[in-house]
Protein backbone atom coordinates (compact mmCIF):
# COMPACT_ATOMS: atom_id res chain seq x y z
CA UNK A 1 -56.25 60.74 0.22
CA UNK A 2 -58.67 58.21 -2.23
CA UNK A 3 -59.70 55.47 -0.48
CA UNK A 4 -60.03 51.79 -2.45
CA UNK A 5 -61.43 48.53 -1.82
CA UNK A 6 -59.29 45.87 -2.73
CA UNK A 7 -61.13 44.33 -5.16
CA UNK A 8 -61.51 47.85 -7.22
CA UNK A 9 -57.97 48.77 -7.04
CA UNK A 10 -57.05 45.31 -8.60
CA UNK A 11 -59.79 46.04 -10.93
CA UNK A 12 -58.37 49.66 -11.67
CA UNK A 13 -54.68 49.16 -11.05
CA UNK A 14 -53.24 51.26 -13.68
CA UNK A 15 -56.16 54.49 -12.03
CA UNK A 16 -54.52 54.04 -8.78
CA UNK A 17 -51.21 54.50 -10.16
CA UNK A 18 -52.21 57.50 -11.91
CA UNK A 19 -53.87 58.75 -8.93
CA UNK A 20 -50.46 58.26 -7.01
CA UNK A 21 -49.30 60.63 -8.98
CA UNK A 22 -51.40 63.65 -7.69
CA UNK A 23 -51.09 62.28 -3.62
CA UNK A 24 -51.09 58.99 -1.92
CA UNK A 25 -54.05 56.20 -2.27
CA UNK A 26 -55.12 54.02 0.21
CA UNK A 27 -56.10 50.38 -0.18
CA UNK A 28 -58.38 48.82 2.24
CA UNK A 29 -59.01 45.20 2.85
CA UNK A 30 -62.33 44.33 4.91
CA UNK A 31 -62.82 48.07 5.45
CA UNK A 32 -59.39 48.22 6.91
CA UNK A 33 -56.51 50.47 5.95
CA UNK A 34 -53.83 47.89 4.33
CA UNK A 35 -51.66 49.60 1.84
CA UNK A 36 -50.74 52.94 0.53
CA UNK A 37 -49.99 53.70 -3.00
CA UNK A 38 -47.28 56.54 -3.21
CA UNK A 39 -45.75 57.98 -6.15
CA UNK A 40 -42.33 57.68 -7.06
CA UNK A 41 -41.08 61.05 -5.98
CA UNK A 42 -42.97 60.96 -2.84
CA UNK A 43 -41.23 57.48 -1.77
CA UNK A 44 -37.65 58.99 -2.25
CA UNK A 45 -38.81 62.19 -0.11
CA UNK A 46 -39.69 59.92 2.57
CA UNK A 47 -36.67 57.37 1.99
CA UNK A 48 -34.24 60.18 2.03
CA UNK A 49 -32.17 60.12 4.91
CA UNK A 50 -33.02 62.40 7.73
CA UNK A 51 -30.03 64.97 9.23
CA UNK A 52 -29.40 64.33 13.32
CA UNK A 53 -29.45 67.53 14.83
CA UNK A 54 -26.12 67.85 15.27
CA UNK A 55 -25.84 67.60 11.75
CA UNK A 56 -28.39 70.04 11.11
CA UNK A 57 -26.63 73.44 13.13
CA UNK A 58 -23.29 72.28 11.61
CA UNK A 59 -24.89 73.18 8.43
CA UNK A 60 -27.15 75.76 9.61
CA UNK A 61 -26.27 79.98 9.47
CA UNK A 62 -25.53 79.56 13.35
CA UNK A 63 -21.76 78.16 13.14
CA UNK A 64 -19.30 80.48 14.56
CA UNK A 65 -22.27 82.62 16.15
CA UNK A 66 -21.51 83.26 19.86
CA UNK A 67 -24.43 82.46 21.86
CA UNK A 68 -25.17 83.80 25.43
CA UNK A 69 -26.39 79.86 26.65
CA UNK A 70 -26.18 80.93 30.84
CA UNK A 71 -28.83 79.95 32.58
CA UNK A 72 -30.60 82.93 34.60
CA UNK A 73 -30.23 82.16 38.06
CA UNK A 74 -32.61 84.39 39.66
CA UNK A 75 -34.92 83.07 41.91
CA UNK A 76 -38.71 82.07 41.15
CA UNK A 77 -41.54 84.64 40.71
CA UNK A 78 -44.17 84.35 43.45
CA UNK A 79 -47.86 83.80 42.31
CA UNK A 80 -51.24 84.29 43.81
CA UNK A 81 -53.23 80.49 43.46
C-alpha cells in the first residue's frame, strides 16, 4: 500500500485515484494513518454483505449429508509431565 502526506495527495489527487485502482492508498496526516483511498470495486467487495454461518452450510455441498456428530466418550489418555 502507497503511503501519502496530505498535502501531496491534495496536490496529486487525480494520481491517488489512479493508484486506487491497482490497490488501496493511504493518506497520512502528521505522520499518522487518516484515510484510505480504495477503488471502486474494492469498496463493493468489502460493502457486500457477509453470509452468517448458518447461511453459509445451507448453501454449501453438505445439505442432506449425514454426519456422525457423537462425541467420543472414552476416557482421557494418560501422559508423562
Amino acid at each position: 500500500m502507497r503511503r501519502w502526506q496530505l498535502q501531496e495527495a491534495k496536490a496529486r489527487l487525480s494520481e491517488v485515484v489512479k493508484s486506487a485502482r491497482e490497490g488501496p492508498q493511504e493518506i497520512s496526516v502528521r505522520g499518522e494513518p487518516a484515510a484510505v483511498v480504495l477503488s471502486v470495486e474494492e469498496y463493493e467487495r468489502l460493502k457486500k454483505k457477509k453470509l452468517s454461518l448458518a447461511e453459509f452450510v445451507r448453501r454449501s455441498g453438505l445439505v442432506g449429508v449425514d454426519l456422525d456428530l457423537e462425541r467420543d466418550k472414552s476416557p482421557a489418555r494418560d501422559i508423562d509431565l
